[in-house]
PDB file of N, CA and C in Angstrom:
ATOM      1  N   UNK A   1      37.221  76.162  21.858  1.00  0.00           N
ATOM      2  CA  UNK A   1      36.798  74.990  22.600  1.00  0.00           C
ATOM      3  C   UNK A   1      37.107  75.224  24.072  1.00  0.00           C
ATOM      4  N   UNK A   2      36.137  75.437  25.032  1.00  0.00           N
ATOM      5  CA  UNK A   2      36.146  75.491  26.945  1.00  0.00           C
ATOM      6  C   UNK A   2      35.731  74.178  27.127  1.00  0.00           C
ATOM      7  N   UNK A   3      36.160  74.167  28.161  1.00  0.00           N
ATOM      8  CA  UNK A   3      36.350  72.907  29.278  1.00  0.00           C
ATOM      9  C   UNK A   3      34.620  72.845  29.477  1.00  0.00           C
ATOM     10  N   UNK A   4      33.861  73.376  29.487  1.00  0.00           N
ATOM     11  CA  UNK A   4      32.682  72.755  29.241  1.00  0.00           C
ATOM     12  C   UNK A   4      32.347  71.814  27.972  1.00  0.00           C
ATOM     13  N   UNK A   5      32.786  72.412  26.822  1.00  0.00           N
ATOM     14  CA  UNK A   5      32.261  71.465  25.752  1.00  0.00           C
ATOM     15  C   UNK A   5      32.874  70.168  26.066  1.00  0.00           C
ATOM     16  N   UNK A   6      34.202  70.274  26.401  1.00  0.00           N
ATOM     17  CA  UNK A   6      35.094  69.027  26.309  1.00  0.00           C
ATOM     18  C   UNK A   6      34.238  68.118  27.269  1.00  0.00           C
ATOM     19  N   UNK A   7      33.900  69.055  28.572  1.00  0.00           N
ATOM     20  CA  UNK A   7      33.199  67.947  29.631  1.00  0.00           C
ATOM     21  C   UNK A   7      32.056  66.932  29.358  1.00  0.00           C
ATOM     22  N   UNK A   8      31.661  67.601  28.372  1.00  0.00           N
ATOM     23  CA  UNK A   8      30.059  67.476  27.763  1.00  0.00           C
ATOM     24  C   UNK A   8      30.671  66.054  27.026  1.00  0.00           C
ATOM     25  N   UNK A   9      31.633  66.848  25.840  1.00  0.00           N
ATOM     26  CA  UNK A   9      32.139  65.133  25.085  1.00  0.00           C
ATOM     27  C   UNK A   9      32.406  63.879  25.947  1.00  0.00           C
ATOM     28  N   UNK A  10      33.133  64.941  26.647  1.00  0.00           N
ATOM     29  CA  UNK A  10      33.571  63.286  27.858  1.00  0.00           C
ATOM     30  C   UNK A  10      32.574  62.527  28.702  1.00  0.00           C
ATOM     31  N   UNK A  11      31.224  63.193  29.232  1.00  0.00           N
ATOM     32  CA  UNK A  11      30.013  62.807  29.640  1.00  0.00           C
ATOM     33  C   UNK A  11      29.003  61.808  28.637  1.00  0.00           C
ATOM     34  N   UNK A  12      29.529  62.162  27.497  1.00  0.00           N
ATOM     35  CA  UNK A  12      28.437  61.820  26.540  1.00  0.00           C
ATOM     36  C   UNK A  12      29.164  60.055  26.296  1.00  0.00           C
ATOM     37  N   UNK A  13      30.618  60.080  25.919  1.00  0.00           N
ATOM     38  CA  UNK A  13      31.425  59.277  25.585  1.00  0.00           C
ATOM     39  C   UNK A  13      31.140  58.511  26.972  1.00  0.00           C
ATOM     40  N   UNK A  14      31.235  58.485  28.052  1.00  0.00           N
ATOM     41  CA  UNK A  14      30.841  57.808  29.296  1.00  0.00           C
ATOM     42  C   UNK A  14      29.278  57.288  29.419  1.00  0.00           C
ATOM     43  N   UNK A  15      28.646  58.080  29.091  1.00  0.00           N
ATOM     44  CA  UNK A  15      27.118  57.331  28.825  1.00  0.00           C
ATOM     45  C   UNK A  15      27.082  56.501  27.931  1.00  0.00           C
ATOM     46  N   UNK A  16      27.684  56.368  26.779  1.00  0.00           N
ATOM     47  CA  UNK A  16      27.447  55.871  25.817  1.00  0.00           C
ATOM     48  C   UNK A  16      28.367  54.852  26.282  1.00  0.00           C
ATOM     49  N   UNK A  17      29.471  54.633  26.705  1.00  0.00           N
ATOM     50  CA  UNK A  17      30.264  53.340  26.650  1.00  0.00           C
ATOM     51  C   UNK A  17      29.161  52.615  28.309  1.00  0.00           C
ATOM     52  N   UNK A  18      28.761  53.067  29.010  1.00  0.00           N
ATOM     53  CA  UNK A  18      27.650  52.528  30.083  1.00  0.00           C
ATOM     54  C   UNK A  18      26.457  51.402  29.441  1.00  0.00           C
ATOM     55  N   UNK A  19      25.790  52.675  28.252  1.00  0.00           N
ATOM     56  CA  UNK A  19      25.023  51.523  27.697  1.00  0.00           C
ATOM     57  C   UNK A  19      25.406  50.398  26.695  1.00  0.00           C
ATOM     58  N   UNK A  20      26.412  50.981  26.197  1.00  0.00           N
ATOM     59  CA  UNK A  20      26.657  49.682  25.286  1.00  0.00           C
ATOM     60  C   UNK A  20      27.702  48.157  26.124  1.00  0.00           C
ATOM     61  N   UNK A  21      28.198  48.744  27.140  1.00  0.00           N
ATOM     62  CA  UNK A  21      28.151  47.624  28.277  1.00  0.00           C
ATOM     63  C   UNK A  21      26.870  46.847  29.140  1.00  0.00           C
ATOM     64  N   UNK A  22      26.222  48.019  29.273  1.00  0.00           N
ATOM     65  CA  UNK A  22      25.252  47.118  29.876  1.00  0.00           C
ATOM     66  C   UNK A  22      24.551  45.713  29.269  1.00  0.00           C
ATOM     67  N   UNK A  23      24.627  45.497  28.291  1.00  0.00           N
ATOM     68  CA  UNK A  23      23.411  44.557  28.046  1.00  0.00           C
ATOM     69  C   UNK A  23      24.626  42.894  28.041  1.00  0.00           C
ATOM     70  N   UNK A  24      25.327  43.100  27.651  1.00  0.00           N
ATOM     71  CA  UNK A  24      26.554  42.548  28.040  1.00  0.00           C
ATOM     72  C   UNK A  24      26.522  41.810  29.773  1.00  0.00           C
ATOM     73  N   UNK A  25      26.921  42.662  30.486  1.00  0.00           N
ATOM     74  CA  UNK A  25      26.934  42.600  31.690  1.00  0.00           C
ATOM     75  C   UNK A  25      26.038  42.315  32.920  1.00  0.00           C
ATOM     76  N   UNK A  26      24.473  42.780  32.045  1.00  0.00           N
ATOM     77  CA  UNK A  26      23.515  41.955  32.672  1.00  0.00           C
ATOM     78  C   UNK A  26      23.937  40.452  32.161  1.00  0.00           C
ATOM     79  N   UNK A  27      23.813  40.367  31.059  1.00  0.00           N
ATOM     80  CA  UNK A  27      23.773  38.729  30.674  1.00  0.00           C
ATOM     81  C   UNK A  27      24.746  38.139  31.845  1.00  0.00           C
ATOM     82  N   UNK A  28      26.025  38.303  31.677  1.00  0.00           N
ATOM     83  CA  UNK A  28      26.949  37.873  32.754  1.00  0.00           C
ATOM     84  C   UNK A  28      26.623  37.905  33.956  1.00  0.00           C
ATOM     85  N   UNK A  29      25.801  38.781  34.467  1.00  0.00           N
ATOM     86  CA  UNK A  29      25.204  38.438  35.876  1.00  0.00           C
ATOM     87  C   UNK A  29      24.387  37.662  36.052  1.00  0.00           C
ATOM     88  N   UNK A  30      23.375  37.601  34.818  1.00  0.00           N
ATOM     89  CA  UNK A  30      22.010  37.143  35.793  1.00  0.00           C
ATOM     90  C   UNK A  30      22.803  35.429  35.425  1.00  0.00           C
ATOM     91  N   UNK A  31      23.738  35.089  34.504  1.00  0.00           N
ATOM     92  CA  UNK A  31      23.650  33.580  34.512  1.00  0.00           C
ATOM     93  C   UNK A  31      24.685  33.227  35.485  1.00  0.00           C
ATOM     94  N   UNK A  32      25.521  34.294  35.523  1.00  0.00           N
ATOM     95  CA  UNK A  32      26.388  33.827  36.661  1.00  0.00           C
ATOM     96  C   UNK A  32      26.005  33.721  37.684  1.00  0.00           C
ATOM     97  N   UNK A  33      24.795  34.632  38.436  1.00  0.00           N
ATOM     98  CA  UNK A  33      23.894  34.180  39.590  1.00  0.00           C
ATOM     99  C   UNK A  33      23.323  32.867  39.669  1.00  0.00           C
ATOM    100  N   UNK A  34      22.563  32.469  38.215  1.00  0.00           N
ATOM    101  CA  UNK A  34      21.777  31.075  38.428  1.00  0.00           C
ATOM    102  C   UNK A  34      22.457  29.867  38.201  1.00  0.00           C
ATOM    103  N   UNK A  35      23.983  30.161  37.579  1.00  0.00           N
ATOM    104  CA  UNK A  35      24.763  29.335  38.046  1.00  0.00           C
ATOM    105  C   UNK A  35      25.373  29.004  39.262  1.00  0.00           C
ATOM    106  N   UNK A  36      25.681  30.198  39.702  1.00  0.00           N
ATOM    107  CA  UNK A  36      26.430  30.138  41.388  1.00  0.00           C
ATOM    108  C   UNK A  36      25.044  29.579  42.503  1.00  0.00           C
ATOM    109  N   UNK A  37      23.729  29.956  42.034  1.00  0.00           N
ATOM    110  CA  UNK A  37      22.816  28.904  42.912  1.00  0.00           C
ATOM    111  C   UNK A  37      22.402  27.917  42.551  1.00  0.00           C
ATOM    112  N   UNK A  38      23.015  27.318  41.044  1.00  0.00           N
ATOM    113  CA  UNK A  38      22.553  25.790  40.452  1.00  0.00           C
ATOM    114  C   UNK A  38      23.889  24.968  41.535  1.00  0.00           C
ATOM    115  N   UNK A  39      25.401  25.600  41.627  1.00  0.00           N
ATOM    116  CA  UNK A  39      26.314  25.555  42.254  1.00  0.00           C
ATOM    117  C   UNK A  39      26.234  25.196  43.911  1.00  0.00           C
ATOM    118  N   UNK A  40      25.321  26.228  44.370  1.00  0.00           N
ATOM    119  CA  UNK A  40      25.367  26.066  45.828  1.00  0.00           C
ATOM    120  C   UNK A  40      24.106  24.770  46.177  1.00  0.00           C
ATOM    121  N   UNK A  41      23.586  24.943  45.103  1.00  0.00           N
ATOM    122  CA  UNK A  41      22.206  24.014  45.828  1.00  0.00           C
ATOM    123  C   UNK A  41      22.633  22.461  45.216  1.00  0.00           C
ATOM    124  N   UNK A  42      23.552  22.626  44.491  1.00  0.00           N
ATOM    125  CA  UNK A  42      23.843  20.638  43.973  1.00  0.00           C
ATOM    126  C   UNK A  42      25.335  20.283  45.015  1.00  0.00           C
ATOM    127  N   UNK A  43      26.041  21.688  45.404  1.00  0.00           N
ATOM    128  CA  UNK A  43      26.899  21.723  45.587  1.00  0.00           C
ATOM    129  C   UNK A  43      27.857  21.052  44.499  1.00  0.00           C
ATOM    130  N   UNK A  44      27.526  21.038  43.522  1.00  0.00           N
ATOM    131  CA  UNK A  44      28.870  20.705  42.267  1.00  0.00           C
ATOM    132  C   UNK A  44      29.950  22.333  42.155  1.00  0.00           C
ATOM    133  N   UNK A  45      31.202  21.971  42.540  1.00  0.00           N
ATOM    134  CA  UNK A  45      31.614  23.181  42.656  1.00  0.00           C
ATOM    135  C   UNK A  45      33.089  22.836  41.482  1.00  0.00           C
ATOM    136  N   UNK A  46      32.496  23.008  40.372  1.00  0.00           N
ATOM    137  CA  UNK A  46      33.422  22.962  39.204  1.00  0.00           C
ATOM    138  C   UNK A  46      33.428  24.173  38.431  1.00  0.00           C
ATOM    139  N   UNK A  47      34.917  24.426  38.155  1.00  0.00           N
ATOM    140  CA  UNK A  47      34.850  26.341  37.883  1.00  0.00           C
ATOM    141  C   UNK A  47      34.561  25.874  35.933  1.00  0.00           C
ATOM    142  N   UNK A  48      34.836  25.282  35.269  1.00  0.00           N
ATOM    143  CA  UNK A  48      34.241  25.341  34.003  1.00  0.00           C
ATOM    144  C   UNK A  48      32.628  25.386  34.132  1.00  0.00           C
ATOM    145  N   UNK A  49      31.846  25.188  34.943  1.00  0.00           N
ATOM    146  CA  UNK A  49      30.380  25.412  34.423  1.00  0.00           C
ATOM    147  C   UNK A  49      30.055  26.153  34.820  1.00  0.00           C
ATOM    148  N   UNK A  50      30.598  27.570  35.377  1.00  0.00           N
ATOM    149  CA  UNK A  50      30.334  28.691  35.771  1.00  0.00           C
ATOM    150  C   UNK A  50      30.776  29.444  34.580  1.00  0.00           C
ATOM    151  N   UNK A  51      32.095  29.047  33.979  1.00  0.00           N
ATOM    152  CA  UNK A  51      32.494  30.006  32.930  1.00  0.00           C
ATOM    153  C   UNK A  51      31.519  29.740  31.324  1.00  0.00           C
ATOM    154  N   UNK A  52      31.354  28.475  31.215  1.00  0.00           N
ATOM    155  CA  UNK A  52      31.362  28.478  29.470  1.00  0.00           C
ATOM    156  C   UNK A  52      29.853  29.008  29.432  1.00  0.00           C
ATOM    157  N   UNK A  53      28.484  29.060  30.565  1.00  0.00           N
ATOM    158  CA  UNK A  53      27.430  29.324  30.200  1.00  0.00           C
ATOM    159  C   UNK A  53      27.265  30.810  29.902  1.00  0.00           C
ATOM    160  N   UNK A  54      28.273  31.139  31.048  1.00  0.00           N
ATOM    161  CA  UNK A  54      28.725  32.812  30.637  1.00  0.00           C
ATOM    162  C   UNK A  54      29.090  33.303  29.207  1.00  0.00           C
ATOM    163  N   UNK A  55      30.258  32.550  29.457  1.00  0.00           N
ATOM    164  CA  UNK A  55      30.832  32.145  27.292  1.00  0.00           C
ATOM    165  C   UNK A  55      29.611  32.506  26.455  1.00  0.00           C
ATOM    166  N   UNK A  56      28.765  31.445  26.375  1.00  0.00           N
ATOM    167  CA  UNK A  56      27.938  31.443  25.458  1.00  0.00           C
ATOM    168  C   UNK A  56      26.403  32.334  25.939  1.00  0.00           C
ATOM    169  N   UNK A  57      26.575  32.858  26.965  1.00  0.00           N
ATOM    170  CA  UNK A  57      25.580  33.792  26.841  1.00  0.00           C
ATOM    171  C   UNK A  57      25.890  35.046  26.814  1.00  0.00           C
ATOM    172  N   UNK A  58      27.185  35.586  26.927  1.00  0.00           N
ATOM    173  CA  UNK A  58      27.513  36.847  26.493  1.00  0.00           C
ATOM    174  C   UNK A  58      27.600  36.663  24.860  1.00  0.00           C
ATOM    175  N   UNK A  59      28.010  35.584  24.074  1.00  0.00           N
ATOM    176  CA  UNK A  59      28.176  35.567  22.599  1.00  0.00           C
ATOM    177  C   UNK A  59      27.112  35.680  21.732  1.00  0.00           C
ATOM    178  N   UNK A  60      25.576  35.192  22.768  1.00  0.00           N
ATOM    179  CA  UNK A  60      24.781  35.401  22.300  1.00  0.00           C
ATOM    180  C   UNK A  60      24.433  37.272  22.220  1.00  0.00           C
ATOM    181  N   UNK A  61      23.977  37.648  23.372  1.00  0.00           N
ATOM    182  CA  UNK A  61      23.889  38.954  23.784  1.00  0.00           C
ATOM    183  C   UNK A  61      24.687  39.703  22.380  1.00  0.00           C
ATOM    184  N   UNK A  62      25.763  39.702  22.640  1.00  0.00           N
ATOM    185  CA  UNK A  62      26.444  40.290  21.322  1.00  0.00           C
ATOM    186  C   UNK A  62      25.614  39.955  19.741  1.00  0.00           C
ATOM    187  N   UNK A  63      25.893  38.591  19.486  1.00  0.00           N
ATOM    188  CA  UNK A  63      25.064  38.681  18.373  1.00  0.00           C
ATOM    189  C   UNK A  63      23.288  39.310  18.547  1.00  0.00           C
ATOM    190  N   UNK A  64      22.610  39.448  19.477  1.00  0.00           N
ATOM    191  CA  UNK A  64      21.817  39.522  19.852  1.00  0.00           C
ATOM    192  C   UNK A  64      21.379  40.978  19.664  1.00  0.00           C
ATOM    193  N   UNK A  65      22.191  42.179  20.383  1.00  0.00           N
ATOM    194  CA  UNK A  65      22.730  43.719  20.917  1.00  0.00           C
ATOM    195  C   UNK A  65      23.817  43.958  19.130  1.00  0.00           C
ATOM    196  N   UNK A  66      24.301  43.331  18.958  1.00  0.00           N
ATOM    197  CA  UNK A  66      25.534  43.939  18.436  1.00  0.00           C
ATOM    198  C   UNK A  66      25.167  45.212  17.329  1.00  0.00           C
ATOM    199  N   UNK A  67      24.118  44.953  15.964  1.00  0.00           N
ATOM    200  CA  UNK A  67      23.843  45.712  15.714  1.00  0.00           C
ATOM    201  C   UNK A  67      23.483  46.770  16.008  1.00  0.00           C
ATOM    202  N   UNK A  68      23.164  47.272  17.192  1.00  0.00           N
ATOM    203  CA  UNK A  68      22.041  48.068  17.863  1.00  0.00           C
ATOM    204  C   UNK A  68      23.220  48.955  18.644  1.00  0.00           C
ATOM    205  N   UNK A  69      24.636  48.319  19.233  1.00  0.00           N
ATOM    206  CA  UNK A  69      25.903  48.745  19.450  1.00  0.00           C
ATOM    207  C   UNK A  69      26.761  49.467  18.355  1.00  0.00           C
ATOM    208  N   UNK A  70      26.826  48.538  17.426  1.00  0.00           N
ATOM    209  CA  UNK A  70      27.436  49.062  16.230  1.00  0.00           C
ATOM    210  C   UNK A  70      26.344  50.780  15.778  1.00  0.00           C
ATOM    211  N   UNK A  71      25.497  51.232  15.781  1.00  0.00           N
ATOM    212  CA  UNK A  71      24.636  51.683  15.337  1.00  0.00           C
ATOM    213  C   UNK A  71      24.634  53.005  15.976  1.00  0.00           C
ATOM    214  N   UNK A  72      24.955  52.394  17.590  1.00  0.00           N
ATOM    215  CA  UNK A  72      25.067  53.508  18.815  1.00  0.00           C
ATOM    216  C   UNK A  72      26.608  54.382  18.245  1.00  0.00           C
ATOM    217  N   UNK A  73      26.983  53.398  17.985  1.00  0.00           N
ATOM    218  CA  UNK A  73      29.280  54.104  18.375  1.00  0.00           C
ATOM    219  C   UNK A  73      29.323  54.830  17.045  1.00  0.00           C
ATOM    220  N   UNK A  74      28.284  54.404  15.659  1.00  0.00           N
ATOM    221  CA  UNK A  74      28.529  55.233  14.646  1.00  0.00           C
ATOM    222  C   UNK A  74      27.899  56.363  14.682  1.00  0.00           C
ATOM    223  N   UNK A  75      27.017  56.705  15.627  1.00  0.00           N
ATOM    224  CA  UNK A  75      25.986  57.629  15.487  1.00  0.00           C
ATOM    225  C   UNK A  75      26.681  58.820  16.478  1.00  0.00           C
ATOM    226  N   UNK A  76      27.526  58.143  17.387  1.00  0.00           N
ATOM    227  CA  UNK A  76      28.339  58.972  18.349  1.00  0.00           C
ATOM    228  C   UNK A  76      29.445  59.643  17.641  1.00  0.00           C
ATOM    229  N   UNK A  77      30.203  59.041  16.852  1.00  0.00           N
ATOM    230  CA  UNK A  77      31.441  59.112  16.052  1.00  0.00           C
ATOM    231  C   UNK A  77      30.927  59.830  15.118  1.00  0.00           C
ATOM    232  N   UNK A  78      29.530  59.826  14.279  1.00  0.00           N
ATOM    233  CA  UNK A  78      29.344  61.114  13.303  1.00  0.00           C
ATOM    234  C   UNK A  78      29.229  62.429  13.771  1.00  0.00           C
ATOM    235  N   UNK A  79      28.120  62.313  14.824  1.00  0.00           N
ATOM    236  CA  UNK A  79      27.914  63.468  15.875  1.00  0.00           C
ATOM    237  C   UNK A  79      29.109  64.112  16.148  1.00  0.00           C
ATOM    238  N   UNK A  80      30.120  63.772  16.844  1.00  0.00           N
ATOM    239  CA  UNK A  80      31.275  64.083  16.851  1.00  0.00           C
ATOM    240  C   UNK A  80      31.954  64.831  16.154  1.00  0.00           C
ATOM    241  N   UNK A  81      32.412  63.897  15.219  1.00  0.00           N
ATOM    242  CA  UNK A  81      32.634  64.647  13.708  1.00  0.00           C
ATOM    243  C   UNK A  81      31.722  65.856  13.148  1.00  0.00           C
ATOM    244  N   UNK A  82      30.743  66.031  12.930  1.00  0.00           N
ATOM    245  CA  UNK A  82      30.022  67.216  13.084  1.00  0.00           C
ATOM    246  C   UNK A  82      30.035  68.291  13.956  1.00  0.00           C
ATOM    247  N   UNK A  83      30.862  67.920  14.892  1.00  0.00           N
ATOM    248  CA  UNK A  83      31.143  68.970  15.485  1.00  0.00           C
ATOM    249  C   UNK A  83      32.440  69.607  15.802  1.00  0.00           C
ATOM    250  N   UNK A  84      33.273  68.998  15.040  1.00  0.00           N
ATOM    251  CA  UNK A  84      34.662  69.439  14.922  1.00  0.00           C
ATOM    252  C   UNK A  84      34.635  70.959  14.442  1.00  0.00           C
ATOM    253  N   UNK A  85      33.895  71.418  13.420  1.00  0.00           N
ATOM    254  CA  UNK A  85      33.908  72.683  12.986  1.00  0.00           C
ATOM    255  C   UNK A  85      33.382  73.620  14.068  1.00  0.00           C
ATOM    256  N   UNK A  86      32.383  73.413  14.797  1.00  0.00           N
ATOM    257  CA  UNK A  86      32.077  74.023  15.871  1.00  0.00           C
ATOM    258  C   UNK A  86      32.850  74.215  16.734  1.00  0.00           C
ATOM    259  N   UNK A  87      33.284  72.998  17.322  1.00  0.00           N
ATOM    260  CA  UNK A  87      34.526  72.723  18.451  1.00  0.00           C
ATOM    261  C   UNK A  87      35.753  74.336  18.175  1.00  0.00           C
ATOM    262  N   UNK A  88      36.002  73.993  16.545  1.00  0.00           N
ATOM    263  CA  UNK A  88      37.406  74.451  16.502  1.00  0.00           C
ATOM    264  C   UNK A  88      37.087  76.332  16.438  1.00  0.00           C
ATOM    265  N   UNK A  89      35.719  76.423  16.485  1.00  0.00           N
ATOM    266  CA  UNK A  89      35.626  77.966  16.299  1.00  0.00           C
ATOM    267  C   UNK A  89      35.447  78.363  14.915  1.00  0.00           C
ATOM    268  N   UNK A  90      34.768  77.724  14.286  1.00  0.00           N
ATOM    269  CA  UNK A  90      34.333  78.047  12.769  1.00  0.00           C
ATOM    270  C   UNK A  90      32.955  78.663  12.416  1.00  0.00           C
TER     271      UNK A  90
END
């Protein structure tokens, strides 16, 4: 095993934790944006209605993504595992 393969694992493990954040993290933006301008334009400046729409639209997203996450991390984790024999010089 060289510091290339390892780099490669560690590149791959970094892409993969990127996308399975992303869909997550859009959600949290785009409502936290149209909250922070439902916010600026009523001027109601109360920190619970910035958080719970977030709440419940990241919970959705998850139920929404989750399979499709779950699906990604097992497919990474077999791959992986399949390559332990390689890795170790077999």
């Amino acid at each position: 095993m060289n510091s290339a393969e390892v780099l490669n694992i560690a590149v791959q493990a970094l892409w993969l934790a990127a996308k399975l954040c992303a869909p997550i993290l859009v959600t949290a933006l785009v409502i936290g944006f149209a909250v922070s301008l439902l916010q600026s334009i009523t001027q109601i400046q109360e920190p619970t209605l910035a958080f719970v729409p977030k709440a419940a639209g990241v919970a959705i997203a998850l139920v929404v993504a989750g399979h499709w996450m779950i699906t990604e991390i097992v497919g990474f984790t077999h791959t992986l595992f399949d390559k332990i024999p390689l890795l170790l010089g077999g």
